[in-house]
C-alpha atoms as a PDB file:
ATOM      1  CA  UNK A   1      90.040  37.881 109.089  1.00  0.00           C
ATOM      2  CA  UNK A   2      87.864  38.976 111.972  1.00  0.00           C
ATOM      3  CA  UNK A   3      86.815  42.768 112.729  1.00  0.00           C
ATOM      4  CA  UNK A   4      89.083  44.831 113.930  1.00  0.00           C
ATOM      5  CA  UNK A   5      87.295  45.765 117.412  1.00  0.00           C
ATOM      6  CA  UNK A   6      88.440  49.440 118.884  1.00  0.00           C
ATOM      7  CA  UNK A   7      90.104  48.665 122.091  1.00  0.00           C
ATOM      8  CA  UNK A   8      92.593  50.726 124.358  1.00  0.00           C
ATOM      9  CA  UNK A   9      95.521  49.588 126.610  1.00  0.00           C
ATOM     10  CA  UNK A  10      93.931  47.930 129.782  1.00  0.00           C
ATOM     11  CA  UNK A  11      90.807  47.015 127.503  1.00  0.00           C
ATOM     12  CA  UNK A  12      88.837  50.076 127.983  1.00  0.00           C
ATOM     13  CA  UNK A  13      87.201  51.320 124.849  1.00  0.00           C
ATOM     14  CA  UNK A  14      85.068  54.467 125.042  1.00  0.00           C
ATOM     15  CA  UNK A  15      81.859  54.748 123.200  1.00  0.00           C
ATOM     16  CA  UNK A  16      81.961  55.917 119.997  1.00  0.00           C
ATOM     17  CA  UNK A  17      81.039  59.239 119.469  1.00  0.00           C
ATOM     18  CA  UNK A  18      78.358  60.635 117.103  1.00  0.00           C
ATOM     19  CA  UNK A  19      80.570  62.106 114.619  1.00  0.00           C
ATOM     20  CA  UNK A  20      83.024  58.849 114.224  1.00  0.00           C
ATOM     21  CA  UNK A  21      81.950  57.172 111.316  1.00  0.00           C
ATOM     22  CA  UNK A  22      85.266  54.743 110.826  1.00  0.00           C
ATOM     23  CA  UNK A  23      84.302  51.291 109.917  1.00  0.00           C
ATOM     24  CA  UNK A  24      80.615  52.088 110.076  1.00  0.00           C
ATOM     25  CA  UNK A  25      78.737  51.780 106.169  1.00  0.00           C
ATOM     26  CA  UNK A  26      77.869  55.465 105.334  1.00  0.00           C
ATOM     27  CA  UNK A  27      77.240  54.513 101.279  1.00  0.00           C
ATOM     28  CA  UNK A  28      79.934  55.604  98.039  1.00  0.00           C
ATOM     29  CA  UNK A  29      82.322  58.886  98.640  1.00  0.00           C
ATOM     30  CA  UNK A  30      82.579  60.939  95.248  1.00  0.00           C
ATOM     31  CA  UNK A  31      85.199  63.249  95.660  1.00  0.00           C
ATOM     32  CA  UNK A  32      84.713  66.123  93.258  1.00  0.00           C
ATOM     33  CA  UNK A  33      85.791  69.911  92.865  1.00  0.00           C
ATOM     34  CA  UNK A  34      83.657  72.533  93.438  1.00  0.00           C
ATOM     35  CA  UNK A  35      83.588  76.092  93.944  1.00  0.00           C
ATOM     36  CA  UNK A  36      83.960  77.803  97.348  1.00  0.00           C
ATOM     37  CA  UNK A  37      81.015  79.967  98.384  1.00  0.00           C
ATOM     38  CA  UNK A  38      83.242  83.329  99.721  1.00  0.00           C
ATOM     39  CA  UNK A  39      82.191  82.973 102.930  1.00  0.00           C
ATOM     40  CA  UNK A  40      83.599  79.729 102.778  1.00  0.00           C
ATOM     41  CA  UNK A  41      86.893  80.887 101.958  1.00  0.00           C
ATOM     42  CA  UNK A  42      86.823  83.586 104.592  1.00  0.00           C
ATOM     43  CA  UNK A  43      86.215  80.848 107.131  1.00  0.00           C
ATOM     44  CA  UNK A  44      89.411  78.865 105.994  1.00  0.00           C
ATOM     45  CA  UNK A  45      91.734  82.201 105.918  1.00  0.00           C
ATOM     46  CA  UNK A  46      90.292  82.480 109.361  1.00  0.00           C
ATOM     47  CA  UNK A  47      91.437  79.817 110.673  1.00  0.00           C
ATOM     48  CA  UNK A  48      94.798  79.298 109.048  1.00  0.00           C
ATOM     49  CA  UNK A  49      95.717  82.761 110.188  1.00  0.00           C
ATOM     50  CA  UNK A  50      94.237  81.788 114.066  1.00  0.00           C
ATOM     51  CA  UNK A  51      96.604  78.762 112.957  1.00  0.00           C
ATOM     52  CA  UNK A  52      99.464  80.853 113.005  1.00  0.00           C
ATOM     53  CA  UNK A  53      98.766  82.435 116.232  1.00  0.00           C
ATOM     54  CA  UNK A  54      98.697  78.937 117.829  1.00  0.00           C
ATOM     55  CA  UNK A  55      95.153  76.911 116.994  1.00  0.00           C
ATOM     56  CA  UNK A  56      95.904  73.701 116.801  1.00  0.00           C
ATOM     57  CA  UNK A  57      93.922  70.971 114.854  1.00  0.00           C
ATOM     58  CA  UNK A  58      93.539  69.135 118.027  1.00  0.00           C
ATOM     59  CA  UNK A  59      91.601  72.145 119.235  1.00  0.00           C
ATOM     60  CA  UNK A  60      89.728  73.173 116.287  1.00  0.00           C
ATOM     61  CA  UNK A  61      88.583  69.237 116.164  1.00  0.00           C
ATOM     62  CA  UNK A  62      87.900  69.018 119.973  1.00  0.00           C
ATOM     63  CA  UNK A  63      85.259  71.701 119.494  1.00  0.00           C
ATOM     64  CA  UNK A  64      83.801  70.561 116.310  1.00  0.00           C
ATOM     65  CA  UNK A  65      83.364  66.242 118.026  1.00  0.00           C
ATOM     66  CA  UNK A  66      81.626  68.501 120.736  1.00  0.00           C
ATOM     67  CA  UNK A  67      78.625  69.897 119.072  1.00  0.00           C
ATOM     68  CA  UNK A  68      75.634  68.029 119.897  1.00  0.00           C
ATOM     69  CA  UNK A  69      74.361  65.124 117.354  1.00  0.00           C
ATOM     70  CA  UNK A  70      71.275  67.433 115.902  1.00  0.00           C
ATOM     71  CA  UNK A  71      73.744  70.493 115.605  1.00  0.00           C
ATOM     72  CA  UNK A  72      76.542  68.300 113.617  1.00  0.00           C
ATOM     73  CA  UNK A  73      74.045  67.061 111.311  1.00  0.00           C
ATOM     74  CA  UNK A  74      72.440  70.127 110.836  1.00  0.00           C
ATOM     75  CA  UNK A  75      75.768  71.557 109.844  1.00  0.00           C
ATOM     76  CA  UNK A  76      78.168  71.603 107.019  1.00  0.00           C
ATOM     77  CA  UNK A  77      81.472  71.022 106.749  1.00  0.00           C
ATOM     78  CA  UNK A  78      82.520  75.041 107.046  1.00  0.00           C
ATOM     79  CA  UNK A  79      79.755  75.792 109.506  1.00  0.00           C
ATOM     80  CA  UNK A  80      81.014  73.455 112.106  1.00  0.00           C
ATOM     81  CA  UNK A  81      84.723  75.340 111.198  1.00  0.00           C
ATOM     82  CA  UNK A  82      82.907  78.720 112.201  1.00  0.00           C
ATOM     83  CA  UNK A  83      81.337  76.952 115.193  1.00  0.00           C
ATOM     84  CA  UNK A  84      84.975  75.188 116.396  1.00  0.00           C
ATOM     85  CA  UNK A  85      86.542  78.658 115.801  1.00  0.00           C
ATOM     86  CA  UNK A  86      84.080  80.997 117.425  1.00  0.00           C
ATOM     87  CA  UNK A  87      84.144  78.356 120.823  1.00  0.00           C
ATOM     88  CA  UNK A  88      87.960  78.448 120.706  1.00  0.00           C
ATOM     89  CA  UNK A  89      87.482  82.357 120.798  1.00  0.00           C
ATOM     90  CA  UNK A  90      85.248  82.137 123.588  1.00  0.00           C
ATOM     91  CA  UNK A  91      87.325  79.588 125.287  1.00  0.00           C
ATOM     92  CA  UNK A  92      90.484  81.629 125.300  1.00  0.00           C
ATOM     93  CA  UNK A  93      89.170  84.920 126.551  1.00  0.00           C
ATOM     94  CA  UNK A  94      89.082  87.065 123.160  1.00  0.00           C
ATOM     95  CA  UNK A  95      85.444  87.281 123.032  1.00  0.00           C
ATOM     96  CA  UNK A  96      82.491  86.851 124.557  1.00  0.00           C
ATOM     97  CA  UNK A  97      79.260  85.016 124.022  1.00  0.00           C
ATOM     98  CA  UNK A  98      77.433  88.357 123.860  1.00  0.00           C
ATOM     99  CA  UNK A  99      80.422  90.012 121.632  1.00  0.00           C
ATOM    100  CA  UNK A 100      79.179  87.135 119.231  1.00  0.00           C
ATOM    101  CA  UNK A 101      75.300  87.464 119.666  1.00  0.00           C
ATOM    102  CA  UNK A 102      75.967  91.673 119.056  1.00  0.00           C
ATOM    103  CA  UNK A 103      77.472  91.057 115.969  1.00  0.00           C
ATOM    104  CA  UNK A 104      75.230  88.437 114.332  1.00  0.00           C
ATOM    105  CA  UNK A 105      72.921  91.211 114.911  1.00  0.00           C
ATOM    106  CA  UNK A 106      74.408  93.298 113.337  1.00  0.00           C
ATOM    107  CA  UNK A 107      75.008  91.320 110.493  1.00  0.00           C
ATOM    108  CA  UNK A 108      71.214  90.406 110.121  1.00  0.00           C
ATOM    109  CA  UNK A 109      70.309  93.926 110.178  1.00  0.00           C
ATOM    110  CA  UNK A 110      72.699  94.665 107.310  1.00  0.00           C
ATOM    111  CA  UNK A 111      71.175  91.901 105.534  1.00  0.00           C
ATOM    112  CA  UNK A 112      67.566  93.295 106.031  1.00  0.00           C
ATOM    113  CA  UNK A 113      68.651  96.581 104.807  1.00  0.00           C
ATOM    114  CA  UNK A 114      70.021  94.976 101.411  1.00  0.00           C
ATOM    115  CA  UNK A 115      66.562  93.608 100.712  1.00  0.00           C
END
């Protein structure tokens, strides 16, 4: 059977992106359970309660397949979630760039203070 070649209507098919892996050899998936670092789990309540007040996945994934190739694969799986939600934010008005920056350093001085 040949390979399946990605191809639109009209024959156009756009370049693959960075983060699409189908079809391409990437080595052996083992699933396994782990446990959820509590930021972690902060970032998915996030965004199934943004969910609820109309995020869609098409958004959420719009913004992750948009970070640049270094960022992505600096990034885990929940950072780019944090990244995709705090663009969305951004996108739709609710904050700012510089509401973001202010609190990150405000977080990084609590963290200072801790040590």
């Amino acid at each position: 059977m040949g390979r399946l070649k990605r191809k639109r209507a009209g024959g156009f098919a756009p370049p693959r992106m960075h983060h699409d892996m189908g079809g391409q050899p990437a080595g052996k998936v083992t699933p396994k359970e782990h446990a959820y670092a509590d930021w972690e789990m902060r970032v998915d309540a996030l965004v199934m309660l943004m969910r609820r007040h109309g995020l869609t996945v098409d958004e959420s994934r719009k913004n992750i397949e948009a970070l640049p190739p270094e960022q992505y694969d600096r990034m885990g799986y929940y950072d780019r979630w944090v990244a995709s939600l705090a663009q969305t934010l951004i996108q739709r008005g609710i904050v700012t760039t510089e509401d973001i920056a202010r609190k990150m350093q405000e977080v990084q001085a609590r963290g200072r203070a801790k040590v």
